[in-house]
Each structure stands twice: as structure tokens, then as C-alpha cells.
N, C-alpha and C. Protein backbone atom coordinates (compact mmCIF):
# COMPACT_ATOMS: atom_id res chain seq x y z
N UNK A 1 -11.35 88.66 32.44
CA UNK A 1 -10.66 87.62 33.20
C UNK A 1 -10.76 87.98 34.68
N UNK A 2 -11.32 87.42 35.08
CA UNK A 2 -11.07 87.08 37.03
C UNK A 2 -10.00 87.39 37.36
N UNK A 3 -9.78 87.70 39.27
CA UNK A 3 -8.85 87.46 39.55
C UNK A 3 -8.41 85.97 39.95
N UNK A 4 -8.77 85.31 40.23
CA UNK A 4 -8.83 84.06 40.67
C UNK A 4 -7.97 83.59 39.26
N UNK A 5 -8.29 83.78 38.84
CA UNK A 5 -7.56 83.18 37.38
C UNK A 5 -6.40 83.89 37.13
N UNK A 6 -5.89 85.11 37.38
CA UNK A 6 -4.73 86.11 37.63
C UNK A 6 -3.54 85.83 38.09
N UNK A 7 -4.02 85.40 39.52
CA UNK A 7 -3.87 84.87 40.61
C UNK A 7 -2.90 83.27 40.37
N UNK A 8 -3.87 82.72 39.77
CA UNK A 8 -3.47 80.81 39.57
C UNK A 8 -2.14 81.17 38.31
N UNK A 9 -2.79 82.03 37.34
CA UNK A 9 -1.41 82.20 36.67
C UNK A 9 -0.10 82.98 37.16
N UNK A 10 -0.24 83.84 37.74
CA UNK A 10 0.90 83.94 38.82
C UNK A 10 1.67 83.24 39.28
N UNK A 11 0.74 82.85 40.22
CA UNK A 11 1.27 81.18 40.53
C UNK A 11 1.81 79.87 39.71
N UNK A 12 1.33 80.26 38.52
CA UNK A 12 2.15 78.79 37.37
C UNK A 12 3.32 79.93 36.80
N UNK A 13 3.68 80.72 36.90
CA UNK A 13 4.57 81.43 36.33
C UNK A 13 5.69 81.28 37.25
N UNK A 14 5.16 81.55 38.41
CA UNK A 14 6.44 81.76 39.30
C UNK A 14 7.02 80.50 39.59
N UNK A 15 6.06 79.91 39.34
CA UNK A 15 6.71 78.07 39.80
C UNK A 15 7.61 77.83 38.57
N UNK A 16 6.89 78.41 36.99
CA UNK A 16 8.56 78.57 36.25
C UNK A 16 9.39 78.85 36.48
N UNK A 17 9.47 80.15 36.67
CA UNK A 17 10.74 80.92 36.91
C UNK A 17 11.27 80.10 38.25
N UNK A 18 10.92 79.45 39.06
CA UNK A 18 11.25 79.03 39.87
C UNK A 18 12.37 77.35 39.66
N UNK A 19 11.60 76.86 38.38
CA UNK A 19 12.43 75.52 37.79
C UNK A 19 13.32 75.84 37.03
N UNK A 20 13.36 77.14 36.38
CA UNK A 20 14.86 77.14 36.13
C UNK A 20 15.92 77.68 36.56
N UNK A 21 15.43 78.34 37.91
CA UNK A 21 16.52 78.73 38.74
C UNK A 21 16.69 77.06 39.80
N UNK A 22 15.80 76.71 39.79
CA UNK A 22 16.32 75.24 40.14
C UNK A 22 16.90 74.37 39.68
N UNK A 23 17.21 74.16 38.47
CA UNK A 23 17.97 73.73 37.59
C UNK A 23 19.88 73.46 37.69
N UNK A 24 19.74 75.02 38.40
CA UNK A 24 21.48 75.58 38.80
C UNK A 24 21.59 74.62 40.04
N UNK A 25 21.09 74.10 41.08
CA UNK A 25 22.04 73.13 41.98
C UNK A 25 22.19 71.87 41.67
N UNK A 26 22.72 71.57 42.71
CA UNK A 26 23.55 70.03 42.17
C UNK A 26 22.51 69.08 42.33
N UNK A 27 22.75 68.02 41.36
CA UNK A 27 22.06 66.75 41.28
C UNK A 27 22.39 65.69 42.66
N UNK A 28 21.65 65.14 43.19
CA UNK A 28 19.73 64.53 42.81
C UNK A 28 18.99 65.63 44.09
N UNK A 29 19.54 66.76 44.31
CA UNK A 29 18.57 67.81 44.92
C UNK A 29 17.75 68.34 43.95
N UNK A 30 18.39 68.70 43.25
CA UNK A 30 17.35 69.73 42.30
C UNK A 30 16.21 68.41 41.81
N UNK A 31 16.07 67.33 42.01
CA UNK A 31 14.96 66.71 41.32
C UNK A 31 13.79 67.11 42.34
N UNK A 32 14.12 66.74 43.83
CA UNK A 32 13.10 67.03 45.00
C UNK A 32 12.75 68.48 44.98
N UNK A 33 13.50 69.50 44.00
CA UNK A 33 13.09 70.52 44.55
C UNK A 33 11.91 70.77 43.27
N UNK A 34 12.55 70.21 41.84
CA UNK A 34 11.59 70.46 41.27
C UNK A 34 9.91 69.61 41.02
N UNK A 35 10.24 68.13 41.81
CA UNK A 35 8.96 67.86 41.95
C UNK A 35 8.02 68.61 42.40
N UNK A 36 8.37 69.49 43.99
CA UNK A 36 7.24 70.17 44.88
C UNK A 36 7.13 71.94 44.05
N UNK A 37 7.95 72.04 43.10
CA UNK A 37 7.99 73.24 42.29
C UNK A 37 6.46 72.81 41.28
N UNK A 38 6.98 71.61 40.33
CA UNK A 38 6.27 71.58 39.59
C UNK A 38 4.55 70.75 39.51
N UNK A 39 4.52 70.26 40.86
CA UNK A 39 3.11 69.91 41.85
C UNK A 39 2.56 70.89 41.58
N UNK A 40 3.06 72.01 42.67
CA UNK A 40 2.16 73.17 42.38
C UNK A 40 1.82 74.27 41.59
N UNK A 41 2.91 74.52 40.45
CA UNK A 41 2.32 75.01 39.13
C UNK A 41 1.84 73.61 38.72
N UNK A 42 1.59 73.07 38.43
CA UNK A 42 0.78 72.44 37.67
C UNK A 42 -0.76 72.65 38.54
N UNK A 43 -0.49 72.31 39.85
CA UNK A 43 -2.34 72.55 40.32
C UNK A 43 -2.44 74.08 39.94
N UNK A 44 -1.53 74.83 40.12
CA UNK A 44 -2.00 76.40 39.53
C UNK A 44 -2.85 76.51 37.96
N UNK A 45 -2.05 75.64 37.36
CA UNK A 45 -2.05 75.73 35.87
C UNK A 45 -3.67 75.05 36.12
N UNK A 46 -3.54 74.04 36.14
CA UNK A 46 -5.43 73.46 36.07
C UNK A 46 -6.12 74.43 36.75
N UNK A 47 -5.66 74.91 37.90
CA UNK A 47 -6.84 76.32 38.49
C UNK A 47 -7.21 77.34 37.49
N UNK A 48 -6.24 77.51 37.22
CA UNK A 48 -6.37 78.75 36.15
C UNK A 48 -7.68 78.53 35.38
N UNK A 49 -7.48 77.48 34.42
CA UNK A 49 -8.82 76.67 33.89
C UNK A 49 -9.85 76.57 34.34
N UNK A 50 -9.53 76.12 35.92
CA UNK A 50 -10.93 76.12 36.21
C UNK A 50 -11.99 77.03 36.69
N UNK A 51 -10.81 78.60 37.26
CA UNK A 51 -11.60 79.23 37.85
C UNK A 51 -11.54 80.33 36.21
N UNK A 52 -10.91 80.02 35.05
CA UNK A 52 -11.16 80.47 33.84
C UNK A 52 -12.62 80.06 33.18
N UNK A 53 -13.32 78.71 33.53
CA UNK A 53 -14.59 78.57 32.72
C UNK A 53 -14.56 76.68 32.22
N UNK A 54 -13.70 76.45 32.77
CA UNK A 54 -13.54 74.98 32.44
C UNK A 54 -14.09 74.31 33.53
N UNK A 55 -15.29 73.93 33.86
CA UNK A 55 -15.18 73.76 35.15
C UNK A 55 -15.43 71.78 35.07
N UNK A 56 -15.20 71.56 33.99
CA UNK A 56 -15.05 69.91 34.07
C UNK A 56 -13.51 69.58 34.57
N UNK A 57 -12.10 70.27 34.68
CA UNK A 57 -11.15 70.21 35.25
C UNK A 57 -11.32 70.04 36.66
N UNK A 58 -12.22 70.40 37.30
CA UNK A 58 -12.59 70.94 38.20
C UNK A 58 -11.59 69.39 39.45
N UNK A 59 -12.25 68.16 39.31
CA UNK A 59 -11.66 66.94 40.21
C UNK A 59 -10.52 66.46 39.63
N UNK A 60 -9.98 67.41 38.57
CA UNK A 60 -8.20 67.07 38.37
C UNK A 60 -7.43 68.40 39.30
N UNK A 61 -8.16 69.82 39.17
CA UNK A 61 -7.42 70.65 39.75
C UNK A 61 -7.68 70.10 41.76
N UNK A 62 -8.84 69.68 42.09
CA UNK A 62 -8.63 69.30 43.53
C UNK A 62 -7.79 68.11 44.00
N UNK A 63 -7.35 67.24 42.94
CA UNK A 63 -6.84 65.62 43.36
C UNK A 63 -5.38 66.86 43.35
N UNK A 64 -4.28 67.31 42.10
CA UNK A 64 -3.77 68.38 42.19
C UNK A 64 -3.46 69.00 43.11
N UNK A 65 -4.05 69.46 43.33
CA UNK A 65 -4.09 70.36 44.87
C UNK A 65 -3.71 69.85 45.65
N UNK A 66 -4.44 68.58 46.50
CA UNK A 66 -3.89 67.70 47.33
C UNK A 66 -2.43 66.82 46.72
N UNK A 67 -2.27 66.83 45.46
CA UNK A 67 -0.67 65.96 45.45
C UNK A 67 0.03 67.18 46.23
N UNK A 68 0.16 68.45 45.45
CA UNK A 68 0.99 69.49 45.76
C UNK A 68 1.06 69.62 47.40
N UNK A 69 -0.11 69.99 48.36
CA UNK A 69 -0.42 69.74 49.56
C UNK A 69 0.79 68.79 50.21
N UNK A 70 0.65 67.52 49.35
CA UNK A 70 1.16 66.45 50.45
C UNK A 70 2.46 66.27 49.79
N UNK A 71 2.65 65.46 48.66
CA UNK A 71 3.96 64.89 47.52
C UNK A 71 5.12 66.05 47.56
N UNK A 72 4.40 67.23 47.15
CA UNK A 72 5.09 68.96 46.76
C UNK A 72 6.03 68.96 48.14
N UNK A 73 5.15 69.42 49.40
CA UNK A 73 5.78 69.50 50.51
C UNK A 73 6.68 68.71 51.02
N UNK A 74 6.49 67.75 50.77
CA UNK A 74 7.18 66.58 51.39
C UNK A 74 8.57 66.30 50.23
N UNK A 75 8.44 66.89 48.81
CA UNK A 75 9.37 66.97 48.01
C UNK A 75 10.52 68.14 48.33
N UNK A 76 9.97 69.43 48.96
CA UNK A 76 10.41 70.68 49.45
C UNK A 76 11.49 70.20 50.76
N UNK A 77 10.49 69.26 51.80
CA UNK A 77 11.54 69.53 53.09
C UNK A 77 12.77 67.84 52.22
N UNK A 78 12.49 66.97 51.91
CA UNK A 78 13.59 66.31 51.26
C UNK A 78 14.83 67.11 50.30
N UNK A 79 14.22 68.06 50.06
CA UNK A 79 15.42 68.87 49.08
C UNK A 79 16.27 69.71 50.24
N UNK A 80 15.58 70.35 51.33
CA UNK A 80 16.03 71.10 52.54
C UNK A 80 16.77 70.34 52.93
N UNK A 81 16.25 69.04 53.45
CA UNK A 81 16.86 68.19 54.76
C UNK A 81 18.89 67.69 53.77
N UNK A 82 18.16 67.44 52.75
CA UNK A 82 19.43 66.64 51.27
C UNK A 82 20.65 67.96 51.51
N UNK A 83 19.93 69.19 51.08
CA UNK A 83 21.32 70.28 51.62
C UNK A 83 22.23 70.42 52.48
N UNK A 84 21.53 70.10 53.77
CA UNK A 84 22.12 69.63 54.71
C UNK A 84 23.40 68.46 54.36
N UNK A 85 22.64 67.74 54.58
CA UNK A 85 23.66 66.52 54.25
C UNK A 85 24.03 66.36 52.39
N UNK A 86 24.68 67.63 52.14
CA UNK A 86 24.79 67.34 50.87
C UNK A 86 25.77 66.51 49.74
N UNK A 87 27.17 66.06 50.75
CA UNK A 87 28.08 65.70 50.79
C UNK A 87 27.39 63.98 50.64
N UNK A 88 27.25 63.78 51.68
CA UNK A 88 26.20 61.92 51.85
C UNK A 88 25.39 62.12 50.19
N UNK A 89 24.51 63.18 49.87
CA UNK A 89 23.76 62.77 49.15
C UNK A 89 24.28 63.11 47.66
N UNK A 90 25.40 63.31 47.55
CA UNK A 90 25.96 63.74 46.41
C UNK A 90 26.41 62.22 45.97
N UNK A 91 27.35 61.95 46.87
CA UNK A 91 27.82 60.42 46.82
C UNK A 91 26.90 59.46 46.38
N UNK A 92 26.03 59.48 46.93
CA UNK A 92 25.10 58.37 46.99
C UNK A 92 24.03 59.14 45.55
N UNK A 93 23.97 59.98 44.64
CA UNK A 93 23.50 60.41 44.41
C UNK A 93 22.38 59.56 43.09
N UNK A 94 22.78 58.29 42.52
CA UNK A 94 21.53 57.98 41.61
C UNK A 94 21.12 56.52 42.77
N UNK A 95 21.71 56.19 43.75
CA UNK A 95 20.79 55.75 44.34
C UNK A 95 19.69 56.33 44.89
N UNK A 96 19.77 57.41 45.68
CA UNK A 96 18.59 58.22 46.02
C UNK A 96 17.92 58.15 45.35
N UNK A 97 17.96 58.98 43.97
CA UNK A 97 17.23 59.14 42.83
C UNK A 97 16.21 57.91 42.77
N UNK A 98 17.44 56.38 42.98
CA UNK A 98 16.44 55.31 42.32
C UNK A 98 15.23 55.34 43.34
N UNK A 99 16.07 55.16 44.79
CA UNK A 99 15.08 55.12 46.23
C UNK A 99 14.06 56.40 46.01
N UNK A 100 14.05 57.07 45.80
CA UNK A 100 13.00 58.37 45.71
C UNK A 100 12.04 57.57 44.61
N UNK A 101 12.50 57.22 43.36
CA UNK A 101 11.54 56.66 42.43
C UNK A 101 10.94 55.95 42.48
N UNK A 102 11.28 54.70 43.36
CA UNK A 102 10.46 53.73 43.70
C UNK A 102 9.33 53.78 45.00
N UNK A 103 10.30 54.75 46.10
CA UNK A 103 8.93 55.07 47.04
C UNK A 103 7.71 56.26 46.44
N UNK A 104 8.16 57.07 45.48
CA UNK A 104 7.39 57.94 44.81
C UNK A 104 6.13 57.14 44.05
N UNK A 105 6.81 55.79 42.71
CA UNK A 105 5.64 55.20 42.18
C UNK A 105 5.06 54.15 42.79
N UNK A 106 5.35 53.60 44.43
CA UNK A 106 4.51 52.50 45.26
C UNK A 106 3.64 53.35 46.08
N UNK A 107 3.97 54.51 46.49
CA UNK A 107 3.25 55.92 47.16
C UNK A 107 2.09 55.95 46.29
N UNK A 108 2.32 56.27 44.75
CA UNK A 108 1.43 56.27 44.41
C UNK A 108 0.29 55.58 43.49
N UNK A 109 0.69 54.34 43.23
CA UNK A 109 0.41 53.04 43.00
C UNK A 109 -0.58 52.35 44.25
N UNK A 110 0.03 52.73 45.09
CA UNK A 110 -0.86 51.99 46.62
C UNK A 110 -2.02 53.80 46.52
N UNK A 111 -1.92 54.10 46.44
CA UNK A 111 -2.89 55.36 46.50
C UNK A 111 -3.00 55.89 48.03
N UNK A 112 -1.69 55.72 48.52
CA UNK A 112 -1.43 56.56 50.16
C UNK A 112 -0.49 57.50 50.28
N UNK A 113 -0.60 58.41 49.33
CA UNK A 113 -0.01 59.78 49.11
C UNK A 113 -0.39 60.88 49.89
N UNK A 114 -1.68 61.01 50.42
CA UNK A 114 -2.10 61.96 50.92
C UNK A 114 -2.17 61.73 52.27
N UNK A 115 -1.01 63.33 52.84
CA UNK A 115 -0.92 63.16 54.09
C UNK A 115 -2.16 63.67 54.73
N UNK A 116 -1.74 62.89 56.34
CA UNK A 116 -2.78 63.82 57.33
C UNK A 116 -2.42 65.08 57.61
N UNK A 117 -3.02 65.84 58.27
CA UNK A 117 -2.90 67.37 58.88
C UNK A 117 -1.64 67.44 59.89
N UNK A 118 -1.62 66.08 60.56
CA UNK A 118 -0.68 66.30 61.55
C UNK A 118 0.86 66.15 60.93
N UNK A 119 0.46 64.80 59.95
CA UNK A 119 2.13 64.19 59.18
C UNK A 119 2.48 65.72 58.63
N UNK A 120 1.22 66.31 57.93
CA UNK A 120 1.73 67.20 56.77
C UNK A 120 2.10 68.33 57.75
N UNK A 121 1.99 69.13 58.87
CA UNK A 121 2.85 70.19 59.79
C UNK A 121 3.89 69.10 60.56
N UNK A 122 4.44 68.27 60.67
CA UNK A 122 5.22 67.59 61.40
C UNK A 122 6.12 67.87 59.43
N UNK A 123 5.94 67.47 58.50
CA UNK A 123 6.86 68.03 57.50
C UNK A 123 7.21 69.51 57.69
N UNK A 124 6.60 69.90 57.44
CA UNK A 124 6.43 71.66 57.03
C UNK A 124 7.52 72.01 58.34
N UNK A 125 7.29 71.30 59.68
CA UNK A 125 7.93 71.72 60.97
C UNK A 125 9.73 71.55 60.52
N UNK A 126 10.05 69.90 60.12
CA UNK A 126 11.24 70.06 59.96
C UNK A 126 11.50 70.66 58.79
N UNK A 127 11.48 71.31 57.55
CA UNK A 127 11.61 72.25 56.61
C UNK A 127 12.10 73.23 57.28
N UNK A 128 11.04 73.86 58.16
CA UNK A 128 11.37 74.94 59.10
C UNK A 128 12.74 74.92 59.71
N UNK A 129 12.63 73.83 60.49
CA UNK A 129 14.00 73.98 61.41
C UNK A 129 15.24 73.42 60.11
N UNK A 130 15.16 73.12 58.72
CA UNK A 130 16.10 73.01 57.92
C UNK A 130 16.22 74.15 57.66
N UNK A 131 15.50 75.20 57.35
CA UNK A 131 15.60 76.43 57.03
C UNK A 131 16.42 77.15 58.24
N UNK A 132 15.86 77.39 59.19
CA UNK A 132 17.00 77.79 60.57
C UNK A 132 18.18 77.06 60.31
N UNK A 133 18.47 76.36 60.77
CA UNK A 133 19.99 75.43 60.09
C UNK A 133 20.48 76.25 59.40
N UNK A 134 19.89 75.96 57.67
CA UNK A 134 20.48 77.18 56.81
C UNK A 134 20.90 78.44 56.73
N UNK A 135 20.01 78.89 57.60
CA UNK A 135 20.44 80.38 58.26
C UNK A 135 21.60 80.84 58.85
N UNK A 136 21.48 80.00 59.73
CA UNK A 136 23.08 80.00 60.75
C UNK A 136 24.51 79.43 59.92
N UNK A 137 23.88 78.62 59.08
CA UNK A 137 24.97 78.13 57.85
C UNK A 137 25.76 78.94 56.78
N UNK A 138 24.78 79.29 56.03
CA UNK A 138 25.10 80.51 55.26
C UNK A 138 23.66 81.34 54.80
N UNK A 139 23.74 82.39 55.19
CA UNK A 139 22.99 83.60 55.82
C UNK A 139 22.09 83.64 54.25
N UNK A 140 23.45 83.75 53.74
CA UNK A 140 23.16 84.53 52.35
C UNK A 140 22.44 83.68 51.33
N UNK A 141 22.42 82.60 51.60
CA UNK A 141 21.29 81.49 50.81
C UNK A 141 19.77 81.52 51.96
N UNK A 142 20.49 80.82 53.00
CA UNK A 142 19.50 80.91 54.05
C UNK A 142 18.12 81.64 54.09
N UNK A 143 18.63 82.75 53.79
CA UNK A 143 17.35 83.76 53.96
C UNK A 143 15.97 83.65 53.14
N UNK A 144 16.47 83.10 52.08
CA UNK A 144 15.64 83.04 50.98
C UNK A 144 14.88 81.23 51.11
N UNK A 145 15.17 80.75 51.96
CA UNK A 145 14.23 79.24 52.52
C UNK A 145 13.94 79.28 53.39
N UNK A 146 14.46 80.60 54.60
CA UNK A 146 13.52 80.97 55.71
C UNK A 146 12.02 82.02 55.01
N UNK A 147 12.41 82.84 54.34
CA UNK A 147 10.84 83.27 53.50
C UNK A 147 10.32 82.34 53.06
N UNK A 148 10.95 81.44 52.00
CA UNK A 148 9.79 80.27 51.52
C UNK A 148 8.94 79.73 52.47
N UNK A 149 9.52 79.22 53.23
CA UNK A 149 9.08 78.85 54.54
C UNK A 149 8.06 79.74 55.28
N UNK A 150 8.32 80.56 55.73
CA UNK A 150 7.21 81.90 56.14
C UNK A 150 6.33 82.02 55.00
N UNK A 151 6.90 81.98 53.97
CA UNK A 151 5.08 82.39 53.25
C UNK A 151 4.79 81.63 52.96
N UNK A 152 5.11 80.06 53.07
CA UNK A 152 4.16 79.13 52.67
C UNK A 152 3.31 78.64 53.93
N UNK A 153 4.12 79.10 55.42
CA UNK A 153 3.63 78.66 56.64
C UNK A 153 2.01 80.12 56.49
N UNK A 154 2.57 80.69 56.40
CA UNK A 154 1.49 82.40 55.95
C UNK A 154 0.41 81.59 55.03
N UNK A 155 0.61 81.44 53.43
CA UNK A 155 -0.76 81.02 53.34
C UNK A 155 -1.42 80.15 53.58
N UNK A 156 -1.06 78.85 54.40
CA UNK A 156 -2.48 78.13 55.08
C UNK A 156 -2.55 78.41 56.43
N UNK A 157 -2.04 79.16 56.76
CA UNK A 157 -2.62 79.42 58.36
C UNK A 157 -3.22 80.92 58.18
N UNK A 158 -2.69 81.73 57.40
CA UNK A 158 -3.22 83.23 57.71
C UNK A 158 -3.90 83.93 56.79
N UNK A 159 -3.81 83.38 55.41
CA UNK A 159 -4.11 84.25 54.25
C UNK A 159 -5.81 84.22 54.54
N UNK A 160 -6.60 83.57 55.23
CA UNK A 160 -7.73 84.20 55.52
C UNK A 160 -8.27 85.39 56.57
N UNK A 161 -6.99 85.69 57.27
CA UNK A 161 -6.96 86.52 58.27
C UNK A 161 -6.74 87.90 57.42
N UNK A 162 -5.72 87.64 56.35
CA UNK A 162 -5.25 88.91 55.38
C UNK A 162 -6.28 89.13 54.37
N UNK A 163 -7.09 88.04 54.27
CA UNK A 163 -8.20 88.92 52.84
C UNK A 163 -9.19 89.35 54.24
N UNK A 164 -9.42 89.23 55.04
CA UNK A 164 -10.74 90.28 56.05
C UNK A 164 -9.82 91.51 56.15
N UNK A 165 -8.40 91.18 56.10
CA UNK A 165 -7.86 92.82 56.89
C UNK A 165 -7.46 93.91 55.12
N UNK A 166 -7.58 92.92 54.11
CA UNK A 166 -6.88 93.95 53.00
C UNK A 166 -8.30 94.13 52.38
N UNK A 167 -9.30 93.41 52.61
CA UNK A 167 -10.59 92.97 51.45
C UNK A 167 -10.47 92.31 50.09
N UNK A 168 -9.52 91.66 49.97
CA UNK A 168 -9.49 90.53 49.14
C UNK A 168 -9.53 89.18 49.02
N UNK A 169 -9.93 88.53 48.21
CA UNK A 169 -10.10 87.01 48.00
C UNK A 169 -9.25 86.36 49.11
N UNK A 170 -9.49 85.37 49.78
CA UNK A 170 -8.79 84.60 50.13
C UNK A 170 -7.89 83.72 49.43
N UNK A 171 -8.50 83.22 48.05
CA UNK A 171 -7.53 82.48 47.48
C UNK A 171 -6.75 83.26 46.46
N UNK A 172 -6.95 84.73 46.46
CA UNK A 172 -5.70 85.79 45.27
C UNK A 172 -4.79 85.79 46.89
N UNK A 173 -5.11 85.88 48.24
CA UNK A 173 -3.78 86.14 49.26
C UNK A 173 -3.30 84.64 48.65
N UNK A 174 -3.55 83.39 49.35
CA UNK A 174 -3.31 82.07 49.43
C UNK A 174 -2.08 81.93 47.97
N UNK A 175 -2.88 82.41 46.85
CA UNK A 175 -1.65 82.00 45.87
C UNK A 175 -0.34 83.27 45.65
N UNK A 176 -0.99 84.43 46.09
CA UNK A 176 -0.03 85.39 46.36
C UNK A 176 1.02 84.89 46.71
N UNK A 177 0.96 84.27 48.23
CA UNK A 177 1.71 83.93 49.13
C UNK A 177 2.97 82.95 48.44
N UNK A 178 1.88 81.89 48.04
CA UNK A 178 2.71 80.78 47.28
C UNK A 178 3.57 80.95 46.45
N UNK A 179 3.11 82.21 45.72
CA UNK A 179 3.66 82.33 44.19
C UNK A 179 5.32 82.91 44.89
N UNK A 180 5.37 83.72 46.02
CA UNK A 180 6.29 84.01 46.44
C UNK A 180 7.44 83.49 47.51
N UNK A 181 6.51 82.19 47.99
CA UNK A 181 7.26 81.11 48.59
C UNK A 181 7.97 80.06 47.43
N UNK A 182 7.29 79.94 46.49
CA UNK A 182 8.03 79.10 45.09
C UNK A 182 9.60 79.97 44.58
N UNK A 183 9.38 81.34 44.48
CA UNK A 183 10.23 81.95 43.84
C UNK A 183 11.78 81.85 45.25
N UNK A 184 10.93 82.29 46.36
CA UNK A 184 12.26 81.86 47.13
C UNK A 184 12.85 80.78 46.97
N UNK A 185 12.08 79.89 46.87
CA UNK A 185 12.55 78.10 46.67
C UNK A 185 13.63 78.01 45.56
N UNK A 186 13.23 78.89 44.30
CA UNK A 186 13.97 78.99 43.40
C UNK A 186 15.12 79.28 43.60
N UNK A 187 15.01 80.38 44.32
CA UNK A 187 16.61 81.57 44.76
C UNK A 187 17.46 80.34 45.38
N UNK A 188 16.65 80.03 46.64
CA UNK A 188 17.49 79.39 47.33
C UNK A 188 18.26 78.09 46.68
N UNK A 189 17.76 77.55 46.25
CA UNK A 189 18.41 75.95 45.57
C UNK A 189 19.09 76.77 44.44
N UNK A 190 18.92 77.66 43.72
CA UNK A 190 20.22 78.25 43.10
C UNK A 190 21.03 79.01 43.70
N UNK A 191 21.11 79.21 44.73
CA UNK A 191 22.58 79.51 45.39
C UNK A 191 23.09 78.48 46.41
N UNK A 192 22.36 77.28 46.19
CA UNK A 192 23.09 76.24 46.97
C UNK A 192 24.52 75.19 46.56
């Protein structure tokens, strides 16, 4: 077995362990958290396959990839931003749900799911500053969605900088990274 394939299962593991520690916060957060949880184990899970020997998976694990990319992230900073205002979204809580469901299946019904480069760091940016928020809020959750945050900002900007400096794969750093930005995700929405 590859590492590449090691690697992708890592990555679908931790995105488990990651949904059922997501499980523990309150409803209709934990749905946003486990959409962008389970985006990307699932593109893990088809990687696995593909860089296992399946290589007809191959344009389900890249369409995949890109939901997780765009849907995942954008599911991540909605679960951040919802903490915040968790009080509003508790109340309001199966309307959201419905409003999330319906912009989720016209999103992807119209087939304009996939963000640009700029929409998708203009997300990732406010995540960030939800994560700071959190910090100054309560430390002790906080910390663990300021790492998610750092290592998911780490593997698409740097994890090619870290396989020239360690000598490994770029994509065993890339899901490294992930596998350990998911598990914070986990921590954090279970101590929220």
C-alpha cells in the first residue's frame, strides 16, 4: 500500500472521529459542521481508491475534491460564524436548517457551487477572524478552531513548501494537515 493511500485514509478517519465529536453541539450547528466534515472524508475516502488502484473513481474523487474545497469550507465558516450568534440561531433553529436546505439543493441544482479563489479566501478569511473572536471568547474552546484554521490555512498555501523542506509527498503533508485541521473542528464544536 502507498502512502498516498495512508495518507487519504487518515484523512477519512479523522473526519470520523471528527463527526462524532460533532455530534455533541447544539442543533442546527452541528449540521454545518458536519457537512464540511463529511465533504472531505468522503473526497478522502474516494482518494484512497483512487490513489489505491481504482483509477476509474478518478472524476468522482476530483468533482469531490472541489465540493469539499468550496461547499465543506463554506459549511465550516457557517458553523463558526452560527457560534457566534448562537442564541439567534438556536431560536430560529429549523428555519435555518430549512434556509440552508434549500440554498444547498438550488446551489447545487443550478451547478454554481464552485467557488472562485478569491470568494473561497474571502471565506476561509472570515472563519479566521471567527476563530479570533472565539479566542478572546472562550480560550478554552477557541484554541482548537484557531488550529483548525492554521492547518487548514497551512495545507493550501504551504504544504508544498514542507514536502521540499521534510522530503515528502506533497499530498501525505496536504492531507496530514487536514486530517488535523478536521480533528480540531471536531474538538472544537464539541466543546461548544
Amino acid at each position: 500500500m502507498n502512502t498516498l493511500v495512508i495518507f487519504e485514509i487518515i484523512l477519512a478517519v479523522s473526519a470520523l472521529v471528527s463527526l462524532v465529536l460533532i455530534r455533541r453541539t447544539y442543533f442546527p450547528m452541528n449540521l454545518f459542521w458536519a457537512v464540511g466534515v463529511l465533504s472531505i472524508g468522503g473526497a478522502a475516502g474516494l482518494g484512497a481508491f483512487v490513489y489505491g488502484g481504482f483509477t476509474d473513481l478518478k472524476p468522482y474523487h476530483s468533482l469531490a475534491s472541489g465540493f469539499a474545497g468550496s461547499v465543506g469550507i463554506a459549511s465550516f465558516t457557517v458553523g463558526a460564524v452560527g457560534g457566534i450568534f448562537s442564541r439567534q440561531f438556536h431560536k430560529a433553529g429549523w428555519w435555518i436548517v430549512l434556509l440552508a436546505i434549500a440554498t444547498l439543493s438550488s446551489v447545487l441544482l443550478l451547478d454554481i457551487w464552485r467557488l472562485t479563489e478569491e470568494v473561497r479566501y474571502g471565506v476561509i478569511g472570515l472563519l479566521a477572524l471567527s476563530a479570533i473572536y472565539r479566542l478572546f471568547i472562550n480560550a478554552a474552546s477557541g484554541i482548537f478552531l484557531v488550529l483548525g484554521v492554521a492547518m487548514l490555512v497551512i495545507a493550501g498555501l504551504s504544504s508544498g513548501w514542507l514536502a521540499t523542506q521534510f522530503g515528502v509527498e506533497q499530498l501525505n503533508i496536504y492531507h496530514a494537515l487536514l486530517a488535523v485541521s478536521m480533528l480540531s473542528f471536531g474538538i472544537f464544536a464539541s466543546k461548544e
